[in-house]
PDB file of N, CA and C in Angstrom:
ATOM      1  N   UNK A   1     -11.390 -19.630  36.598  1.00  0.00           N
ATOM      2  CA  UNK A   1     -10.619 -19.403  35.395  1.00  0.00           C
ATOM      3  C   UNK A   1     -11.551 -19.018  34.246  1.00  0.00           C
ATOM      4  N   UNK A   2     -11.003 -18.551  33.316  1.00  0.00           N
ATOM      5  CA  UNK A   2     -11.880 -18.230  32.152  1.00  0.00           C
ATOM      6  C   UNK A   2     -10.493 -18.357  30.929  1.00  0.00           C
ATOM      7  N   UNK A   3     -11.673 -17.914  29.988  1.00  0.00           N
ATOM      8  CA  UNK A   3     -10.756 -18.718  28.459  1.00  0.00           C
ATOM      9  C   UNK A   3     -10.981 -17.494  27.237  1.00  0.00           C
ATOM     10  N   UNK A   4     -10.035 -16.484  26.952  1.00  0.00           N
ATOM     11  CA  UNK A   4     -10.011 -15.779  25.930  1.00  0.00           C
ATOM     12  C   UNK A   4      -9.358 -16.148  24.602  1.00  0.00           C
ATOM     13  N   UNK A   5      -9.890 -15.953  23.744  1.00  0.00           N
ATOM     14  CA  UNK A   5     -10.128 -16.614  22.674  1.00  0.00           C
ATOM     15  C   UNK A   5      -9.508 -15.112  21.616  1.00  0.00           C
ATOM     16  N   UNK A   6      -8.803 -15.086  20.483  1.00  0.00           N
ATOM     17  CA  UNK A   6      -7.952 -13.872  19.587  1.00  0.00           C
ATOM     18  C   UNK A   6      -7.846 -14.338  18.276  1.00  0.00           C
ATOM     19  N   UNK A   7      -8.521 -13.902  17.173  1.00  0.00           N
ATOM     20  CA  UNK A   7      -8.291 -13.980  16.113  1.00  0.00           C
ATOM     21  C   UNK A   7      -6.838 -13.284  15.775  1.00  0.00           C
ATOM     22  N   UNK A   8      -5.249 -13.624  15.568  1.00  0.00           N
ATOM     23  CA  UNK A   8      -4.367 -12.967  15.671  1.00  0.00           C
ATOM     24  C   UNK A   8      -3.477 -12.991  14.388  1.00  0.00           C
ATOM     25  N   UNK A   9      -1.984 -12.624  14.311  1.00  0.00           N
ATOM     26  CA  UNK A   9      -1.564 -12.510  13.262  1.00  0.00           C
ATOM     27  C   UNK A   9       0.216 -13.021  13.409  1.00  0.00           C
ATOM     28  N   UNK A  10      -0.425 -13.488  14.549  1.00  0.00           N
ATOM     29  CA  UNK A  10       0.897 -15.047  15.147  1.00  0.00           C
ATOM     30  C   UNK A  10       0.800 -16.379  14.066  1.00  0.00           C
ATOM     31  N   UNK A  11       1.810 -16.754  13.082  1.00  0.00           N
ATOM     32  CA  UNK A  11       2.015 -17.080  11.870  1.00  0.00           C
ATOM     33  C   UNK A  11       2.912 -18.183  12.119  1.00  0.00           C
ATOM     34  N   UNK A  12       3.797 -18.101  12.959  1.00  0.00           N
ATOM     35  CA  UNK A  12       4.912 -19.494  13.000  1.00  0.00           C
ATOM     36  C   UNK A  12       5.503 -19.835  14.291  1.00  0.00           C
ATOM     37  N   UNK A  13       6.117 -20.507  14.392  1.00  0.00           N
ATOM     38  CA  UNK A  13       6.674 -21.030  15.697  1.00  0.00           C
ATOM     39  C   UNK A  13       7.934 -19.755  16.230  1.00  0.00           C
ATOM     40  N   UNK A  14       8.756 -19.210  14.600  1.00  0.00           N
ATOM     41  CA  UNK A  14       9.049 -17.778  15.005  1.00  0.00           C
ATOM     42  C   UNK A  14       8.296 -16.592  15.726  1.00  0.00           C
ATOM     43  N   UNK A  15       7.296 -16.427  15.136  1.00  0.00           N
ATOM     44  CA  UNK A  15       6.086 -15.573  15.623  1.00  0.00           C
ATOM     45  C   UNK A  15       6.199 -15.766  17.514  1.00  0.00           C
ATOM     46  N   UNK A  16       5.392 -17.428  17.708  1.00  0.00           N
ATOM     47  CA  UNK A  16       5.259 -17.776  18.827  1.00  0.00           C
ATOM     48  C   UNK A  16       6.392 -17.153  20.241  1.00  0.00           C
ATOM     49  N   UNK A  17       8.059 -17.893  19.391  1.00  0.00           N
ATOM     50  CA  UNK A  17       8.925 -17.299  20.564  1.00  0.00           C
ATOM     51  C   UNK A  17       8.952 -15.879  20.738  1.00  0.00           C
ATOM     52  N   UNK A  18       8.877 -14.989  19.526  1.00  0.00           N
ATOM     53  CA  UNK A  18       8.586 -13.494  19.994  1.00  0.00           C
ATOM     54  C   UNK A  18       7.040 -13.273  20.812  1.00  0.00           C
ATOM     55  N   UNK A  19       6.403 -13.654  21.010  1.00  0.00           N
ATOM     56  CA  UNK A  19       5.349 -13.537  21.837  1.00  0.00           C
ATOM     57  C   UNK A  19       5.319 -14.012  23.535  1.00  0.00           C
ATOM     58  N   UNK A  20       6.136 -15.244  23.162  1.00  0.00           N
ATOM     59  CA  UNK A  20       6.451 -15.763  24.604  1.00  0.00           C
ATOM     60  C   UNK A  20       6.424 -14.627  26.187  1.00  0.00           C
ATOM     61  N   UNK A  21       7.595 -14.323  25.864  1.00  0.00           N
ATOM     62  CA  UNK A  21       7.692 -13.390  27.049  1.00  0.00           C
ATOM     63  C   UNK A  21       6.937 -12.310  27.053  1.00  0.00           C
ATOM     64  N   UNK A  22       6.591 -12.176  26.563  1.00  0.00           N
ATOM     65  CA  UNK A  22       5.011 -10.816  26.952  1.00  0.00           C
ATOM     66  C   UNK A  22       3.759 -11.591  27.542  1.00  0.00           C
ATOM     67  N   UNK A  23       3.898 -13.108  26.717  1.00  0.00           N
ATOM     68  CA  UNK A  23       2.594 -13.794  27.841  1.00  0.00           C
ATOM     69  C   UNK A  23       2.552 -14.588  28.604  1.00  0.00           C
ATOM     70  N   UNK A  24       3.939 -14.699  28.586  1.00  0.00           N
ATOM     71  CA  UNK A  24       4.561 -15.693  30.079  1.00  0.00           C
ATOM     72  C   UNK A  24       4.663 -14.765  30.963  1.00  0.00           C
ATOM     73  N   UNK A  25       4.551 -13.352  30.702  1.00  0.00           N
ATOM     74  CA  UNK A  25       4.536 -12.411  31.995  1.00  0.00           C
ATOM     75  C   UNK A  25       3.336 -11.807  32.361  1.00  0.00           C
ATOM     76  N   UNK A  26       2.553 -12.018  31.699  1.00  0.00           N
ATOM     77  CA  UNK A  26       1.172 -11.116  32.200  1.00  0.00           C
ATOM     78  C   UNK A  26       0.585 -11.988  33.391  1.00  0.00           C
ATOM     79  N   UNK A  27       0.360 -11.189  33.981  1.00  0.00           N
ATOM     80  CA  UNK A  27      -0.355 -11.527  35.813  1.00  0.00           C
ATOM     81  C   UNK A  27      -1.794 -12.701  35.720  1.00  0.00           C
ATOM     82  N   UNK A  28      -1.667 -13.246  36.012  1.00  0.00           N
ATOM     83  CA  UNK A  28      -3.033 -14.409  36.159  1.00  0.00           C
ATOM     84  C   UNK A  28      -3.227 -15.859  35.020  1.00  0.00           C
ATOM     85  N   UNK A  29      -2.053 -15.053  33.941  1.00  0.00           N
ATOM     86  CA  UNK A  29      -2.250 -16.138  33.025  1.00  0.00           C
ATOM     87  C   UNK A  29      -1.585 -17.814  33.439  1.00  0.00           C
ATOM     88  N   UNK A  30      -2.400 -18.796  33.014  1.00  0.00           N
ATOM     89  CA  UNK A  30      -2.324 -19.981  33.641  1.00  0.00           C
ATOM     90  C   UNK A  30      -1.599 -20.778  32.319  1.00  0.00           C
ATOM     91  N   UNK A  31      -1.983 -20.396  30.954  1.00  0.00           N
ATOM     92  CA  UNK A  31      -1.375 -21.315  30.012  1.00  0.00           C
ATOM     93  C   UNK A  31      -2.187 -20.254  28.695  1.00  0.00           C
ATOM     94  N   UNK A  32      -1.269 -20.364  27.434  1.00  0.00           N
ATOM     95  CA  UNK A  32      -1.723 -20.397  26.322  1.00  0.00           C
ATOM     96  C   UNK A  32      -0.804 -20.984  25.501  1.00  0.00           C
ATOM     97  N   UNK A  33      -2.401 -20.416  24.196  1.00  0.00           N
ATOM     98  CA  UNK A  33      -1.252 -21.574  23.054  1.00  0.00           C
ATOM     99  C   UNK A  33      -2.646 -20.939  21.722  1.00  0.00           C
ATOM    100  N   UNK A  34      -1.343 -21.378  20.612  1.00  0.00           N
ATOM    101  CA  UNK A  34      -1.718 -20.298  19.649  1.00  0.00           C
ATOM    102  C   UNK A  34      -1.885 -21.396  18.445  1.00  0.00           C
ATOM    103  N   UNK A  35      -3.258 -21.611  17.666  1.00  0.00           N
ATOM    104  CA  UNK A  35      -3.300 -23.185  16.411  1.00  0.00           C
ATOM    105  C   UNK A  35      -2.691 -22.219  15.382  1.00  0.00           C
ATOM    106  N   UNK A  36      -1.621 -22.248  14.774  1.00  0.00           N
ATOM    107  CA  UNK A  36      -1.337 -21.928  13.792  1.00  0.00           C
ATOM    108  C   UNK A  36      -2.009 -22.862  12.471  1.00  0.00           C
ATOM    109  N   UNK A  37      -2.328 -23.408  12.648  1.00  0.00           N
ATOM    110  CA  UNK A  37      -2.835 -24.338  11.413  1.00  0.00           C
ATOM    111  C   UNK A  37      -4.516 -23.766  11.263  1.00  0.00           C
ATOM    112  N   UNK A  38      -5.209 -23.088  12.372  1.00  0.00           N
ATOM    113  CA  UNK A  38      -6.445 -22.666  12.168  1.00  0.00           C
ATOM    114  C   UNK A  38      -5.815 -21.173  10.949  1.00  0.00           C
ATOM    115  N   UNK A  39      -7.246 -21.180  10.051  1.00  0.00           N
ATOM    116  CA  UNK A  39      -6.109 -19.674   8.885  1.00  0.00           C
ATOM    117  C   UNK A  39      -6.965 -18.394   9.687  1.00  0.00           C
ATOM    118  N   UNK A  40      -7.432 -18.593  11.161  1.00  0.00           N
ATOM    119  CA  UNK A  40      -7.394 -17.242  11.789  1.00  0.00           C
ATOM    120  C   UNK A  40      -6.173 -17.269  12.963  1.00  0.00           C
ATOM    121  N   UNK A  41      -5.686 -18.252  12.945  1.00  0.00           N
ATOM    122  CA  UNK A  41      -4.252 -18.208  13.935  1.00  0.00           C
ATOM    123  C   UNK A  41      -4.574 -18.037  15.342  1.00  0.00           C
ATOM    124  N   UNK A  42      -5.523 -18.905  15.718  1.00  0.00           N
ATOM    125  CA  UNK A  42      -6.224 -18.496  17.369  1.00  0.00           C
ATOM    126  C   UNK A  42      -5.818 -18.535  18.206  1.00  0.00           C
ATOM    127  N   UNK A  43      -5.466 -17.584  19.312  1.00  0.00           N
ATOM    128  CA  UNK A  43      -4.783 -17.747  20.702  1.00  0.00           C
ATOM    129  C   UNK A  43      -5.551 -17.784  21.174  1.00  0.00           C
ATOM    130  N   UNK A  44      -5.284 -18.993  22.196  1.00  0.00           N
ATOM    131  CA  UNK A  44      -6.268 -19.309  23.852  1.00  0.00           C
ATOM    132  C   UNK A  44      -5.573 -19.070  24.788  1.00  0.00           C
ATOM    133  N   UNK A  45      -5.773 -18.178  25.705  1.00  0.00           N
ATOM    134  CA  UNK A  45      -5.872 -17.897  26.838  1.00  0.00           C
ATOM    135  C   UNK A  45      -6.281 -18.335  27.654  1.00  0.00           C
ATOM    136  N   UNK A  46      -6.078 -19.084  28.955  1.00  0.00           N
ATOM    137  CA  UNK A  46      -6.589 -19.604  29.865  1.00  0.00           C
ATOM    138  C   UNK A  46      -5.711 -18.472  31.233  1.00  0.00           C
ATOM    139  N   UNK A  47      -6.664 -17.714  31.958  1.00  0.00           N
ATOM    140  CA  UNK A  47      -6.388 -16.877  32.305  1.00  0.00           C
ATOM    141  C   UNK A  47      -7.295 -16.545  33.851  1.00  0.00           C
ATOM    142  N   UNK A  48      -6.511 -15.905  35.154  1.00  0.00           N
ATOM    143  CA  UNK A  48      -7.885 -15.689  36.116  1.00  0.00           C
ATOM    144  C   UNK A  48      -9.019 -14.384  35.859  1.00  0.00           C
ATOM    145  N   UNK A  49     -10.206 -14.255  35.674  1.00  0.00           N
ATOM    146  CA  UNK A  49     -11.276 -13.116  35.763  1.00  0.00           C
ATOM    147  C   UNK A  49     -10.480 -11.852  35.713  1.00  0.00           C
ATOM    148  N   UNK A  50      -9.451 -11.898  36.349  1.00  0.00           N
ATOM    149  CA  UNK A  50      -9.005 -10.019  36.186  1.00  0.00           C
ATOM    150  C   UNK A  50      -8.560 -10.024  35.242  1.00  0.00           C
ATOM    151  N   UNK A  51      -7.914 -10.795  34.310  1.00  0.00           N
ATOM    152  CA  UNK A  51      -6.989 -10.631  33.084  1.00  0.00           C
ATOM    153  C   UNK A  51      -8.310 -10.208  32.102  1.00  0.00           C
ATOM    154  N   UNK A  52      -7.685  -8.687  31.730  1.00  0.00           N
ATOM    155  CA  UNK A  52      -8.915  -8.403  30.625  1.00  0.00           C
ATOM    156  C   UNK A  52      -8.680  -8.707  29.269  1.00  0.00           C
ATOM    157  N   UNK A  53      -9.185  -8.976  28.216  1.00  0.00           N
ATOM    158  CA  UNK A  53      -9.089  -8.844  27.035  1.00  0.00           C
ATOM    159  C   UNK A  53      -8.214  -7.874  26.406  1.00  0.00           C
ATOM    160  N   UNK A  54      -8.236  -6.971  26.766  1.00  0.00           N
ATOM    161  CA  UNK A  54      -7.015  -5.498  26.529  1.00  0.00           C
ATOM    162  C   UNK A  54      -6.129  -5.903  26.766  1.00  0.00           C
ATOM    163  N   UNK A  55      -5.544  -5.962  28.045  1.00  0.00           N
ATOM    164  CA  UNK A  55      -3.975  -6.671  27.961  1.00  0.00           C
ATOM    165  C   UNK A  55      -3.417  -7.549  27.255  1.00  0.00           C
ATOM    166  N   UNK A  56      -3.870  -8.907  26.716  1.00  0.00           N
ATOM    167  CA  UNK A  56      -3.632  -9.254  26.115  1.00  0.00           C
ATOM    168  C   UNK A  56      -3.406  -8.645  24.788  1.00  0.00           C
ATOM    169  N   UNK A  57      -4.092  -8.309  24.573  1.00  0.00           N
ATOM    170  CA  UNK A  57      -3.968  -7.443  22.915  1.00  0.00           C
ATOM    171  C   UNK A  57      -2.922  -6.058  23.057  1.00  0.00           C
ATOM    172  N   UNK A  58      -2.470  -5.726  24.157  1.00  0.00           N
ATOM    173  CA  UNK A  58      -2.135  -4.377  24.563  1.00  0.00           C
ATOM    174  C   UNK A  58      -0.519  -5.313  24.285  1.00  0.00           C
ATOM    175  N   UNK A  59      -0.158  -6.758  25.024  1.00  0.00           N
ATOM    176  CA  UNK A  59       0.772  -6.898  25.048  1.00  0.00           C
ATOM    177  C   UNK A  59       1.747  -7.667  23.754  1.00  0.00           C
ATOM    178  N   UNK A  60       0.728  -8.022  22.566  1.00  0.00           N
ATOM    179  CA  UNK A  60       1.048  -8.573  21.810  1.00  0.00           C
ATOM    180  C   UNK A  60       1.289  -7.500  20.674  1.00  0.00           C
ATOM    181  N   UNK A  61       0.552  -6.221  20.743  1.00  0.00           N
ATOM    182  CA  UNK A  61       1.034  -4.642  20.322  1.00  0.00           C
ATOM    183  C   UNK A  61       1.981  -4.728  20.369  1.00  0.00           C
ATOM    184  N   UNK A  62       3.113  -4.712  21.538  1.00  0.00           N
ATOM    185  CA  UNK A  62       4.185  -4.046  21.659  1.00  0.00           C
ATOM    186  C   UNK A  62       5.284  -5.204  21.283  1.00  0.00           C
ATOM    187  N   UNK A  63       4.970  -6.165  20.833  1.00  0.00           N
ATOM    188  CA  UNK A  63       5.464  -6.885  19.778  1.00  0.00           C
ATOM    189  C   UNK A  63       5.561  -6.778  18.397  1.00  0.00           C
ATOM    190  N   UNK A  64       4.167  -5.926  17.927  1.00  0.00           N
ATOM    191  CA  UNK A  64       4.203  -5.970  16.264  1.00  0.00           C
ATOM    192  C   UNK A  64       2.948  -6.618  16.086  1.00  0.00           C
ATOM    193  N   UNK A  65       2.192  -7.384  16.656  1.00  0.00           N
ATOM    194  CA  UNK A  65       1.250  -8.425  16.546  1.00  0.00           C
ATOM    195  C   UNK A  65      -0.216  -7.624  16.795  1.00  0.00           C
ATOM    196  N   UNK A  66      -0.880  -8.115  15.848  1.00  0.00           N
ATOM    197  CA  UNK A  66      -2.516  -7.926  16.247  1.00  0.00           C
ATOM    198  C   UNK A  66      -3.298  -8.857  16.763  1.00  0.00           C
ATOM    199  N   UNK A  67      -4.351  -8.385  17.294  1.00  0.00           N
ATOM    200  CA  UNK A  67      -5.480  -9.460  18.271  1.00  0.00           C
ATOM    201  C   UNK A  67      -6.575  -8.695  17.907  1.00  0.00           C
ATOM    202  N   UNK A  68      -7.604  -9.519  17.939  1.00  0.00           N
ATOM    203  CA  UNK A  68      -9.043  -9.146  18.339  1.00  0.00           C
ATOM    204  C   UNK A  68      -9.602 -10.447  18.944  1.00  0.00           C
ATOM    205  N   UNK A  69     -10.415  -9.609  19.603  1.00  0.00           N
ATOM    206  CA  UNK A  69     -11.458 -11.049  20.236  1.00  0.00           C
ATOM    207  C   UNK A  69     -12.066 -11.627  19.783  1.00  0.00           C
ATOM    208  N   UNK A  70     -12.394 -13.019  20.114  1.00  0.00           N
ATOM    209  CA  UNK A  70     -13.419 -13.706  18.712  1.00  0.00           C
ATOM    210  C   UNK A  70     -14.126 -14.419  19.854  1.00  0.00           C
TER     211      UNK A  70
END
């Protein structure tokens, strides 16, 4: 397993449920979760080796949402 880490622009527990299903569906992911109380809003990823960094960010795009890696 490995652990990707997103400085993002996921803001509330609203935010969160619109994100849900884009990362409850991506292939390998094992669990995340997003500190809204950190003021860079960090998503962790806990994810298998193939899950790249791009997808994630590719899938939170097509939400409205930004990512970068941190």
């Amino acid at each position: 397993m490995q652990t990707l880490k997103f400085k993002t622009t996921i803001k509330c527990g609203g935010c969160i449920a619109t994100v849900t299903p884009v990362l409850d569906t991506l292939k390998s992911v094992e669990k995340w979760e997003v500190d809204t109380a950190d003021p860079d809003k960090i998503l962790t990823v806990t994810a298998a080796p193939e899950l790249s960094a791009g997808e994630v960010i590719s899938a939170l795009q097509t939400k409205g949402y930004q990512a970068e890696s941190v």
